[in-house]
C-alpha atoms as a PDB file:
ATOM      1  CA  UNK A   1     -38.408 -61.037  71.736  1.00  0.00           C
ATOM      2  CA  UNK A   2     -40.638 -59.322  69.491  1.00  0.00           C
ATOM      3  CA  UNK A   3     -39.106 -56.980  66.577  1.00  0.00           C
ATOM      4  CA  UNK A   4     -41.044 -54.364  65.165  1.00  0.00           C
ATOM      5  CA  UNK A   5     -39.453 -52.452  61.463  1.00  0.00           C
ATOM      6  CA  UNK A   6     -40.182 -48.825  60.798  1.00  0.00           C
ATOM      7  CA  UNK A   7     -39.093 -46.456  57.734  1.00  0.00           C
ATOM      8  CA  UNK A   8     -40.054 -47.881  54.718  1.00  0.00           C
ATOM      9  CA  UNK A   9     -41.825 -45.830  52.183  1.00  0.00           C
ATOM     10  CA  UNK A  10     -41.817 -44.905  48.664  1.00  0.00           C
ATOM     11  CA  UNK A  11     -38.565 -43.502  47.408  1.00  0.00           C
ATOM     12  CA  UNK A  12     -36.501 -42.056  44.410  1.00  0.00           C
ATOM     13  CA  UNK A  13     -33.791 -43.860  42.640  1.00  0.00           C
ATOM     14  CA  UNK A  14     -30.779 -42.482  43.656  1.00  0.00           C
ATOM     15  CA  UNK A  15     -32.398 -41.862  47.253  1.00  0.00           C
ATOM     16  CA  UNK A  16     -31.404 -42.576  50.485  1.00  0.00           C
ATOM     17  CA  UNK A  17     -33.687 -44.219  53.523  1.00  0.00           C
ATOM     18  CA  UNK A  18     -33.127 -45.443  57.471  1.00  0.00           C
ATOM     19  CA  UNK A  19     -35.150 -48.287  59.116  1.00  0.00           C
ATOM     20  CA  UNK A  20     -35.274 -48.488  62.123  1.00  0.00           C
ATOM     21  CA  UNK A  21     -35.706 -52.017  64.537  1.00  0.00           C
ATOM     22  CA  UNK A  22     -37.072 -52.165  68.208  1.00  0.00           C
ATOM     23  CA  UNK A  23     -36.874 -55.221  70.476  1.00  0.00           C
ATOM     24  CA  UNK A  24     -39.626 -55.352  73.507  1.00  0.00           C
ATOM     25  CA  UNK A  25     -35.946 -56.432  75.024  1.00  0.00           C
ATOM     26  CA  UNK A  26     -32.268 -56.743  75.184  1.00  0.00           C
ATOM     27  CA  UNK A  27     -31.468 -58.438  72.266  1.00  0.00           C
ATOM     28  CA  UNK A  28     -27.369 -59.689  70.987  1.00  0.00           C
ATOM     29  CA  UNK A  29     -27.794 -59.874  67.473  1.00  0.00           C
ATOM     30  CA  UNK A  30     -29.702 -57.963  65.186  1.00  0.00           C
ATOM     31  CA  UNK A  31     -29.943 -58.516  61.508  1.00  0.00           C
ATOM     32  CA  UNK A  32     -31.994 -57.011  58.067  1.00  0.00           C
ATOM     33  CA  UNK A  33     -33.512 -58.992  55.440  1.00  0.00           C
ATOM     34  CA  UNK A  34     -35.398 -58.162  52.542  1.00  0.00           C
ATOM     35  CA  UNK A  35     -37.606 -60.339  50.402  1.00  0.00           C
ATOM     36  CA  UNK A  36     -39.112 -58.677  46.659  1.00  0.00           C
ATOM     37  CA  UNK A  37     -42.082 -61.282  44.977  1.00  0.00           C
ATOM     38  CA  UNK A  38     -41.660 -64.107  43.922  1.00  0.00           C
ATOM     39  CA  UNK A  39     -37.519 -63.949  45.260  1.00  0.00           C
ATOM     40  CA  UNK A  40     -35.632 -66.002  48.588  1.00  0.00           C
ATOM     41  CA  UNK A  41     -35.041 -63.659  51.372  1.00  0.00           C
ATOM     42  CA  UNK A  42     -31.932 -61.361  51.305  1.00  0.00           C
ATOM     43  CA  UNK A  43     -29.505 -61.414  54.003  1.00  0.00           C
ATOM     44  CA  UNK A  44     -28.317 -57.342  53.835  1.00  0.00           C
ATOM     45  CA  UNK A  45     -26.498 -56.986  57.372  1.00  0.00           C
ATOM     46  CA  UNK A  46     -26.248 -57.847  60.634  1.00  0.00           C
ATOM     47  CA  UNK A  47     -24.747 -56.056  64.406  1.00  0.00           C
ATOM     48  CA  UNK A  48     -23.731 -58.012  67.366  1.00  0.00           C
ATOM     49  CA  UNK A  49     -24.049 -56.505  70.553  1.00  0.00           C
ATOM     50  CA  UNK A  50     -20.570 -54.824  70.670  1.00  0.00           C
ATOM     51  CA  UNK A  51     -21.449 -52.617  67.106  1.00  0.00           C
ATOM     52  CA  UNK A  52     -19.518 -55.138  65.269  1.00  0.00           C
ATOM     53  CA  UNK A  53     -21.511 -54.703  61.858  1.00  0.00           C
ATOM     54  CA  UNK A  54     -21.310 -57.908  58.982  1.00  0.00           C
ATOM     55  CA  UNK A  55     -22.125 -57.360  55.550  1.00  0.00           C
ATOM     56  CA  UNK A  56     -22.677 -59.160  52.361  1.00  0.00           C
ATOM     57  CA  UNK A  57     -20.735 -58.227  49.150  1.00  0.00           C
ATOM     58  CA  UNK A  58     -23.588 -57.604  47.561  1.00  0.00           C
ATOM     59  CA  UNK A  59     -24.728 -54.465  49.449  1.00  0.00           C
ATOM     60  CA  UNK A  60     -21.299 -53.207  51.082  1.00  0.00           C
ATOM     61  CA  UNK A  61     -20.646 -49.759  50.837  1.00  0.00           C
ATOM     62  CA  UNK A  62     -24.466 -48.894  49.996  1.00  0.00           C
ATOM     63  CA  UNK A  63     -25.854 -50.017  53.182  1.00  0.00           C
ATOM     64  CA  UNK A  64     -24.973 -49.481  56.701  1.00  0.00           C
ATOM     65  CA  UNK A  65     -26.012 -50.958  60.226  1.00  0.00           C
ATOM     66  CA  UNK A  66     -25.691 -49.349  63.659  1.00  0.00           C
ATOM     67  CA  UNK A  67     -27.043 -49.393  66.665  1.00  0.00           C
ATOM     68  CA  UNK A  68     -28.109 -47.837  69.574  1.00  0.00           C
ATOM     69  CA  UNK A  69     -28.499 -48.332  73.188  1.00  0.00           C
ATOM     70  CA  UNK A  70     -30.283 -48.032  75.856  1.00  0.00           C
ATOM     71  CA  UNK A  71     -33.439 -48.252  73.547  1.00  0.00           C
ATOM     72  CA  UNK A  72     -31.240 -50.911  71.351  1.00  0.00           C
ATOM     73  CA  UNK A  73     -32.615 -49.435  67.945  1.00  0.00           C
ATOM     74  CA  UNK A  74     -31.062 -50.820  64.879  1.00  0.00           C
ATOM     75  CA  UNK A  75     -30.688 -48.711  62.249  1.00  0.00           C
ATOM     76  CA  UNK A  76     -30.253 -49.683  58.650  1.00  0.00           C
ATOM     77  CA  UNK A  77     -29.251 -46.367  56.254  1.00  0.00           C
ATOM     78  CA  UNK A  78     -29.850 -46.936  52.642  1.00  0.00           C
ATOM     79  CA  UNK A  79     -28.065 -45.223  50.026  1.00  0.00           C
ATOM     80  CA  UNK A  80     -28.254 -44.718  46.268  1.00  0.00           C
ATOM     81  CA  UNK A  81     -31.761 -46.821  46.048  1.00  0.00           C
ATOM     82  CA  UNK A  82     -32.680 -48.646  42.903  1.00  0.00           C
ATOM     83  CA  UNK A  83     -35.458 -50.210  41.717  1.00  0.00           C
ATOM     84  CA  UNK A  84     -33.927 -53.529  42.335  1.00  0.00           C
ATOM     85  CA  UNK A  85     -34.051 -52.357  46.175  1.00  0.00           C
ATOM     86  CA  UNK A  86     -37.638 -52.374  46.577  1.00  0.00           C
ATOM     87  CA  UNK A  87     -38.546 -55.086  48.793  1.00  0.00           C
ATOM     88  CA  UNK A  88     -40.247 -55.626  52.095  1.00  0.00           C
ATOM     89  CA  UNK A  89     -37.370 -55.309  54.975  1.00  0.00           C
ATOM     90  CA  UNK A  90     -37.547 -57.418  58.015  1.00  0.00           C
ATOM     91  CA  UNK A  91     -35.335 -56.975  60.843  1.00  0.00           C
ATOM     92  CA  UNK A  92     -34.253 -60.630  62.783  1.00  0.00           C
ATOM     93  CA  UNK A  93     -32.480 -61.125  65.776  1.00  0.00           C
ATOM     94  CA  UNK A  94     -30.803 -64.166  67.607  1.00  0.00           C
ATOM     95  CA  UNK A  95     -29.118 -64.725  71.174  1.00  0.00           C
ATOM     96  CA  UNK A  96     -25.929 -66.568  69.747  1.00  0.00           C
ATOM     97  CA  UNK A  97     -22.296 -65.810  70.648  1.00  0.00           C
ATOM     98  CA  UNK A  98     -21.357 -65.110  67.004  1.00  0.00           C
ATOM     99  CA  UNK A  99     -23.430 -63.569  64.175  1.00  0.00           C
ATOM    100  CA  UNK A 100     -24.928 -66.297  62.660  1.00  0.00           C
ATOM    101  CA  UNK A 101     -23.983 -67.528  58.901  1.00  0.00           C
ATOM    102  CA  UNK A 102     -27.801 -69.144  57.585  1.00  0.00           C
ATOM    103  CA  UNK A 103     -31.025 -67.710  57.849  1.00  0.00           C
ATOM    104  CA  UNK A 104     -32.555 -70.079  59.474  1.00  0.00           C
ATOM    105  CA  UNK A 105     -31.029 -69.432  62.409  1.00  0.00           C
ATOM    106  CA  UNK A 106     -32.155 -65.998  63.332  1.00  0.00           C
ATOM    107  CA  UNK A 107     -35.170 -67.005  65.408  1.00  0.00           C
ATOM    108  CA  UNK A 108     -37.465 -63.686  65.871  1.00  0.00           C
ATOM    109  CA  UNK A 109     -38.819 -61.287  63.278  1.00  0.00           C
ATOM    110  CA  UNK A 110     -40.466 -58.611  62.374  1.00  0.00           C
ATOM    111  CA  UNK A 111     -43.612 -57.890  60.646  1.00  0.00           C
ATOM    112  CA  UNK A 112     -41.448 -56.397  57.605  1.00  0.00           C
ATOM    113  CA  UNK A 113     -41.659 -52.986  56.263  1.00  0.00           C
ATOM    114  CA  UNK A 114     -42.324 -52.110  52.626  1.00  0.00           C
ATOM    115  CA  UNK A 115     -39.308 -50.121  50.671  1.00  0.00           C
ATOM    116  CA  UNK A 116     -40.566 -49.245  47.106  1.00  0.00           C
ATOM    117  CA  UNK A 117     -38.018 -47.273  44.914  1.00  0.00           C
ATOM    118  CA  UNK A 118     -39.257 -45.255  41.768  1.00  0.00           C
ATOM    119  CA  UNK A 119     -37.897 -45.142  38.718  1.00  0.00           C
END
Protein backbone atom coordinates (compact mmCIF):
# COMPACT_ATOMS: atom_id res chain seq x y z
CA UNK A 1 0.00 0.00 0.00
CA UNK A 2 1.49 3.24 -0.52
CA UNK A 3 0.87 6.17 2.19
CA UNK A 4 1.18 9.58 1.25
CA UNK A 5 1.23 12.57 4.56
CA UNK A 6 -0.17 16.01 3.96
CA UNK A 7 -0.47 19.17 6.42
CA UNK A 8 2.64 19.96 7.75
CA UNK A 9 3.83 23.47 7.72
CA UNK A 10 5.27 26.08 9.81
CA UNK A 11 3.31 26.86 12.93
CA UNK A 12 2.99 28.96 16.21
CA UNK A 13 3.56 27.66 19.63
CA UNK A 14 0.47 27.27 21.14
CA UNK A 15 -1.04 26.34 17.57
CA UNK A 16 -3.00 23.74 16.40
CA UNK A 17 -2.46 21.53 12.94
CA UNK A 18 -4.27 18.28 11.05
CA UNK A 19 -2.36 15.78 8.82
CA UNK A 20 -3.87 14.06 6.87
CA UNK A 21 -2.87 10.12 5.46
CA UNK A 22 -4.10 8.46 2.13
CA UNK A 23 -3.65 4.78 1.24
CA UNK A 24 -3.76 3.90 -2.76
CA UNK A 25 -6.02 1.11 -0.74
CA UNK A 26 -7.99 -0.35 2.03
CA UNK A 27 -5.75 -0.37 4.69
CA UNK A 28 -6.57 -1.93 8.80
CA UNK A 29 -4.22 -0.07 10.69
CA UNK A 30 -3.01 3.25 10.42
CA UNK A 31 -0.45 4.85 12.60
CA UNK A 32 1.74 8.50 12.99
CA UNK A 33 5.28 8.81 13.72
CA UNK A 34 7.48 11.60 13.98
CA UNK A 35 11.24 11.70 13.89
CA UNK A 36 13.21 15.48 14.87
CA UNK A 37 17.40 15.24 13.96
CA UNK A 38 19.46 13.44 15.30
CA UNK A 39 16.29 11.58 17.63
CA UNK A 40 14.58 7.61 17.25
CA UNK A 41 11.26 7.78 15.67
CA UNK A 42 8.17 8.67 17.82
CA UNK A 43 5.31 6.44 18.00
CA UNK A 44 2.28 9.37 18.52
CA UNK A 45 -0.96 7.21 17.66
CA UNK A 46 -2.43 4.71 15.91
CA UNK A 47 -6.49 3.64 14.48
CA UNK A 48 -7.56 0.21 13.65
CA UNK A 49 -10.10 -0.21 11.23
CA UNK A 50 -13.13 -0.02 13.62
CA UNK A 51 -11.95 3.89 14.90
CA UNK A 52 -10.46 2.30 17.85
CA UNK A 53 -7.67 5.07 18.40
CA UNK A 54 -4.22 4.03 20.75
CA UNK A 55 -2.15 6.54 22.21
CA UNK A 56 1.06 7.00 24.01
CA UNK A 57 1.23 8.85 27.40
CA UNK A 58 3.36 11.07 26.12
CA UNK A 59 1.03 12.88 23.67
CA UNK A 60 -2.58 11.95 25.13
CA UNK A 61 -4.89 14.59 25.35
CA UNK A 62 -2.79 16.90 22.83
CA UNK A 63 -3.15 14.74 19.91
CA UNK A 64 -5.96 13.01 18.31
CA UNK A 65 -6.49 10.28 15.49
CA UNK A 66 -9.59 9.61 13.39
CA UNK A 67 -10.51 8.39 10.47
CA UNK A 68 -12.51 8.38 7.63
CA UNK A 69 -14.04 6.18 5.13
CA UNK A 70 -14.74 5.54 2.05
CA UNK A 71 -11.53 7.57 1.10
CA UNK A 72 -9.91 5.98 4.50
CA UNK A 73 -8.09 9.38 5.39
CA UNK A 74 -6.39 9.45 8.67
CA UNK A 75 -6.38 12.40 10.35
CA UNK A 76 -3.99 13.43 13.05
CA UNK A 77 -5.19 17.01 14.91
CA UNK A 78 -2.46 18.68 16.79
CA UNK A 79 -3.01 20.88 19.58
CA UNK A 80 -1.08 23.34 21.73
CA UNK A 81 2.28 22.88 19.43
CA UNK A 82 5.68 23.40 20.92
CA UNK A 83 8.85 23.66 19.72
CA UNK A 84 9.65 20.25 20.92
CA UNK A 85 6.83 19.16 18.28
CA UNK A 86 8.62 20.03 15.27
CA UNK A 87 9.51 16.99 13.52
CA UNK A 88 8.91 15.32 10.21
CA UNK A 89 5.48 13.15 10.58
CA UNK A 90 5.12 9.92 8.80
CA UNK A 91 2.01 8.07 8.68
CA UNK A 92 2.51 3.83 8.75
CA UNK A 93 0.12 1.29 8.31
CA UNK A 94 -0.02 -2.59 8.83
CA UNK A 95 -2.65 -5.46 7.96
CA UNK A 96 -2.52 -7.13 11.54
CA UNK A 97 -5.52 -8.13 13.68
CA UNK A 98 -4.40 -5.92 16.59
CA UNK A 99 -2.56 -2.56 16.58
CA UNK A 100 0.78 -3.43 16.71
CA UNK A 101 3.13 -2.68 19.95
CA UNK A 102 6.99 -2.08 18.04
CA UNK A 103 7.78 -0.10 15.21
CA UNK A 104 9.14 -2.37 13.31
CA UNK A 105 6.23 -3.89 12.57
CA UNK A 106 4.27 -1.34 10.69
CA UNK A 107 5.38 -2.31 7.20
CA UNK A 108 4.40 0.76 4.73
CA UNK A 109 5.18 4.45 5.01
CA UNK A 110 5.00 7.55 3.98
CA UNK A 111 7.31 10.00 2.55
CA UNK A 112 6.92 12.14 5.93
CA UNK A 113 5.74 15.61 6.18
CA UNK A 114 7.65 18.44 7.84
CA UNK A 115 5.87 20.13 11.14
CA UNK A 116 8.07 23.11 12.29
CA UNK A 117 6.70 25.05 15.38
CA UNK A 118 7.96 28.70 16.15
CA UNK A 119 8.86 30.00 19.09
Amino acid sequence: VQLQAFGGGLVQAGGSLRLSCEASERTVNVAWFRQAPGKRREFLAAINWNYRPKYPASVKGRFTISREYPNDTVWLQMTDLNAEDTAVYYCAAVYAREIPSTRGAWTSWGQGTQVTVSS
